[in-house]
Structures are given as structure tokens and as C-alpha cells.
N, C-alpha and C. Protein backbone atom coordinates (compact mmCIF):
# COMPACT_ATOMS: atom_id res chain seq x y z
N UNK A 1 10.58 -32.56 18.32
CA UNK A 1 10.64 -31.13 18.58
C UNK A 1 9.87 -30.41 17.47
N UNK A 2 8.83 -29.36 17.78
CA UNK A 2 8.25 -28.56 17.13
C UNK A 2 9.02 -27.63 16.46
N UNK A 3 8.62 -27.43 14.59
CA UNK A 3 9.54 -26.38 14.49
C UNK A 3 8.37 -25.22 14.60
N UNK A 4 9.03 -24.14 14.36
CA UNK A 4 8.07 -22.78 14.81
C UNK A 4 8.87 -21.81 13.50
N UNK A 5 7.89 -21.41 12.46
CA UNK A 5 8.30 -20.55 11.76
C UNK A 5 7.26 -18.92 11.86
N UNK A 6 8.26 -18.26 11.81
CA UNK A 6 7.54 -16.74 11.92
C UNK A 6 7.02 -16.70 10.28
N UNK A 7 5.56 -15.62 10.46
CA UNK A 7 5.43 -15.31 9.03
C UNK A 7 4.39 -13.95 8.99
N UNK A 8 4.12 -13.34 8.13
CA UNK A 8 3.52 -12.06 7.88
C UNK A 8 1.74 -12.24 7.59
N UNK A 9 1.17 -12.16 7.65
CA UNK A 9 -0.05 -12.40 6.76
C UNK A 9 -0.75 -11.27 6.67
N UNK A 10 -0.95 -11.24 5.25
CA UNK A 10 -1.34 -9.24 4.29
C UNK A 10 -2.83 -10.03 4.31
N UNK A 11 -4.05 -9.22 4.92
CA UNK A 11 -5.56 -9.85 3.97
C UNK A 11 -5.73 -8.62 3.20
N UNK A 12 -5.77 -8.62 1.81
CA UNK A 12 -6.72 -7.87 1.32
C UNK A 12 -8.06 -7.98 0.61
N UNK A 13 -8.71 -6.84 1.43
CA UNK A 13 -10.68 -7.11 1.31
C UNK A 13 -10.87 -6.74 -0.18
N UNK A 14 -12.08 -7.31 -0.87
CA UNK A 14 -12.00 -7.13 -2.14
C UNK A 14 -12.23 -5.90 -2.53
N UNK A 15 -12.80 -5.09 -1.91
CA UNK A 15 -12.52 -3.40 -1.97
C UNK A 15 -11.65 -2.72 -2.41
N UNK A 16 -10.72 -2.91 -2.01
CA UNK A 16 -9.56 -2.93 -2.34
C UNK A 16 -8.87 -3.09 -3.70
N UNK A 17 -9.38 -4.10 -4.19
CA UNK A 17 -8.83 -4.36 -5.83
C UNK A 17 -9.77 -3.69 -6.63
N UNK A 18 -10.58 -2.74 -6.35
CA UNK A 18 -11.86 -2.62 -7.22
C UNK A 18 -11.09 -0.91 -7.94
N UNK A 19 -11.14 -0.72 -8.97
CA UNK A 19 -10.68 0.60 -9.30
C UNK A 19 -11.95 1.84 -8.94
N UNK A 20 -10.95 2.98 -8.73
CA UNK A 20 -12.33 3.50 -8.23
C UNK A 20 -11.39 5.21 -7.60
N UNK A 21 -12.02 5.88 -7.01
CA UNK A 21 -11.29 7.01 -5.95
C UNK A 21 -11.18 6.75 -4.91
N UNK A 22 -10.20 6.62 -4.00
CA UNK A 22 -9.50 6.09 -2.65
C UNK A 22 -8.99 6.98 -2.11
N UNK A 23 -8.92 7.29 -0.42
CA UNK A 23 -8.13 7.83 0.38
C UNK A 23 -7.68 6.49 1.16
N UNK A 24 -6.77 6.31 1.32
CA UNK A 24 -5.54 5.66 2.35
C UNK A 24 -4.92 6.16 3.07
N UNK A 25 -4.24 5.23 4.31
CA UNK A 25 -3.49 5.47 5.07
C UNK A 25 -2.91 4.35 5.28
N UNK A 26 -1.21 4.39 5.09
CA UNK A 26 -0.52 3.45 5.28
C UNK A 26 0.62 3.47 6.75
N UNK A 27 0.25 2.33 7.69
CA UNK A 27 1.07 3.06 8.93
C UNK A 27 2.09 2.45 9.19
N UNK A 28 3.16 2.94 9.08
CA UNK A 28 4.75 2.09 9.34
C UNK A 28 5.44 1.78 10.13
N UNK A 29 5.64 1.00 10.83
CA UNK A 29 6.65 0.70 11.97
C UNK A 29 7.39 0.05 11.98
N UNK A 30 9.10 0.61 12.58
CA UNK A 30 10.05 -0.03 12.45
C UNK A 30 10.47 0.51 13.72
N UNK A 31 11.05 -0.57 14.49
CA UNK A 31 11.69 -0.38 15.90
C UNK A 31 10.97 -0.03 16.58
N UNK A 32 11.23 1.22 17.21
CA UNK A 32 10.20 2.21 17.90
C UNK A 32 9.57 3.31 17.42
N UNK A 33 9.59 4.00 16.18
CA UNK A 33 9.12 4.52 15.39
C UNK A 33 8.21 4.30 14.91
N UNK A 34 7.56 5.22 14.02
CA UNK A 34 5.97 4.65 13.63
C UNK A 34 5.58 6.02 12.58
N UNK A 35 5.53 5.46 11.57
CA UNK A 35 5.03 7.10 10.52
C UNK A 35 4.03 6.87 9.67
N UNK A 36 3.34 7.71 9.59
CA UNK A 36 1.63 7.42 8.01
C UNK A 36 2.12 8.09 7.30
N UNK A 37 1.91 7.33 6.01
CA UNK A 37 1.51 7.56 4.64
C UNK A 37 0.36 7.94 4.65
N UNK A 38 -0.41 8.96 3.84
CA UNK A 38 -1.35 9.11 3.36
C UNK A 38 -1.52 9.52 2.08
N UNK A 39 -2.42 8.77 1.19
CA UNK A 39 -2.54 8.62 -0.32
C UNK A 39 -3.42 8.47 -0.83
N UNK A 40 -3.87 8.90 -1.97
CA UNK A 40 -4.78 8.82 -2.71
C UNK A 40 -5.23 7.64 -4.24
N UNK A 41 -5.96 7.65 -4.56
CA UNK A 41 -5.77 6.83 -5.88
C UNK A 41 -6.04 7.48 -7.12
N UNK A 42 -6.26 8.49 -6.98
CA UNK A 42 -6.30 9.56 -8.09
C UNK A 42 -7.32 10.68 -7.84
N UNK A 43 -8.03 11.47 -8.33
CA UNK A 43 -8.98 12.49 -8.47
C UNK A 43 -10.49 11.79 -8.89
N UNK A 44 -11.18 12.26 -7.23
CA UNK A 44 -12.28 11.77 -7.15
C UNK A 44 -13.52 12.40 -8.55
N UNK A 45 -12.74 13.53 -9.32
CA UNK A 45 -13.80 14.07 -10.21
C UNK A 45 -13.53 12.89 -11.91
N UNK A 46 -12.43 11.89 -11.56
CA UNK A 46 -12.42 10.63 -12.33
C UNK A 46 -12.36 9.53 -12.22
N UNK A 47 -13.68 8.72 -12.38
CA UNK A 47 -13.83 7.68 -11.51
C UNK A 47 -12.84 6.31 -12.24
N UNK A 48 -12.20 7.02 -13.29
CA UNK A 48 -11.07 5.49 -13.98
C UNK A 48 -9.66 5.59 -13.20
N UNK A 49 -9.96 5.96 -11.79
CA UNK A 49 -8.49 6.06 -10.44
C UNK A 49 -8.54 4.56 -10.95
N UNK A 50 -7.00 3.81 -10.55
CA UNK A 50 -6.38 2.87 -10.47
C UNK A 50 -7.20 2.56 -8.96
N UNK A 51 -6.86 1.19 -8.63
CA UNK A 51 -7.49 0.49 -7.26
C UNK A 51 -6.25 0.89 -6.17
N UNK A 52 -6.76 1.28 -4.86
CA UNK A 52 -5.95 1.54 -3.64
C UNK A 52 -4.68 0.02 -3.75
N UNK A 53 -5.02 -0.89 -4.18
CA UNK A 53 -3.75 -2.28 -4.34
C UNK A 53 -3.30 -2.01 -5.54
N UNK A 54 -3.39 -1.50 -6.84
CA UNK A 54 -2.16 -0.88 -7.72
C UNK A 54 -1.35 0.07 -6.78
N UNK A 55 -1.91 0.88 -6.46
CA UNK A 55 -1.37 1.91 -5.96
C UNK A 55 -0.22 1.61 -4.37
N UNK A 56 -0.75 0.46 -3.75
CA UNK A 56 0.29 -0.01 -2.58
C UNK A 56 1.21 -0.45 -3.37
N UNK A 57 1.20 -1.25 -4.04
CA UNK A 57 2.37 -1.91 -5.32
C UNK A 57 3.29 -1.08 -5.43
N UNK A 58 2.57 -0.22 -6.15
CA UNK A 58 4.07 1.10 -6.27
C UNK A 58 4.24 1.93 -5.57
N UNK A 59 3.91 1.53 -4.29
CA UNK A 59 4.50 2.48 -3.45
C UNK A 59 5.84 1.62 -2.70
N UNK A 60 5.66 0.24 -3.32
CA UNK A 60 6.27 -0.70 -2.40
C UNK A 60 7.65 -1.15 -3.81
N UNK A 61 7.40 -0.81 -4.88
CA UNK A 61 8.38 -0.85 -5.77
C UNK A 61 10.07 -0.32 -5.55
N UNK A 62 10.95 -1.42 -5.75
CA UNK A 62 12.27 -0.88 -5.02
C UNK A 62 13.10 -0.55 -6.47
N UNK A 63 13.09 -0.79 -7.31
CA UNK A 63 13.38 -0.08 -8.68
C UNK A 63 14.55 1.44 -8.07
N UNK A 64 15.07 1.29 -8.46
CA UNK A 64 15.75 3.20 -8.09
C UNK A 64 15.05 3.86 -9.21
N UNK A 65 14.63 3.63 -10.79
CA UNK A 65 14.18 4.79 -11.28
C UNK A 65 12.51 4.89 -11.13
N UNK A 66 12.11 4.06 -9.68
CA UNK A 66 10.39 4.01 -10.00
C UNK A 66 10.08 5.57 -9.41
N UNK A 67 9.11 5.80 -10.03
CA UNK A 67 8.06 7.29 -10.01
C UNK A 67 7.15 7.06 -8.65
N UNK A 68 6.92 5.73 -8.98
CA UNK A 68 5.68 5.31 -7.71
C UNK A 68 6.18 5.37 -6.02
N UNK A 69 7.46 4.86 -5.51
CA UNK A 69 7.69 4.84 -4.44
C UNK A 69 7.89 5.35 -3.81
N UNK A 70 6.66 6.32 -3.41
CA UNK A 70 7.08 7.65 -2.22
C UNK A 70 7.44 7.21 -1.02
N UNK A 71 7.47 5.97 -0.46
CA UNK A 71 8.33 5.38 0.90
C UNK A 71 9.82 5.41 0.94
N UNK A 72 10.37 5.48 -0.25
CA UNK A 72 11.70 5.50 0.06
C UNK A 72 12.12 7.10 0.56
């Protein structure tokens, strides 16, 4: 008998890790619901923004005193 495991798979393009100014959109679904995030990586008039993947990190940080997790 075959086993069968479920699993997630995240790709991230190397774009992504590169620091830089970013607009995002993160789209959420749970159940039947469905909501965007939209985010930035800092101010495009400074190009030392953190990379759009620092910035998913802490948005994904479950910490209760994190600053970063505007999803909760």
C-alpha cells in the first residue's frame, strides 16, 4: 500500500532575497475567505530597504511582542 503524504511547497525566485524597494502582495486563504496584504519593503527614495523575504519573515513572526506581524 502506497503511503500518500500532503505537503506545502514555498518557491522563492532569487528576486526576492535581493535587498532593494518592493511592493507586495500577500493573498490569504482560509476556508472560504480570502484577504491581501499589501506591503512594502521600505521607501523607494532608500535603496538600503530590507529584501521583500526579510520582510515575509516578519510578517509571519508569532512572538506576541513582534513589531513585524501585521497578519495577526
Amino acid at each position: 500500500m502506497t503511503e500518500h503524504k500532503l505537503y506545502t511547497t514555498l518557491e522563492i525566485p532569487g528576486s526576492f532575497l535581493v535587498p532593494g524597494f518592493c511592493i507586495y502582495v500577500l493573498e490569504i486563504v482560509k476556508e472560504k475567505q480570502k484577504w491581501f496584504y499589501i506591503g512594502m519593503t521600505g521607501d523607494p527614495h532608500y535603496p538600503s530597504a530590507r529584501s521583500a523575504y526579510y520582510r515575509l519573515v516578519g510578517h509571519l513572526e508569532l512572538n506576541q511582542r513582534s513589531t513585524q506581524n501585521q497578519l495577526r
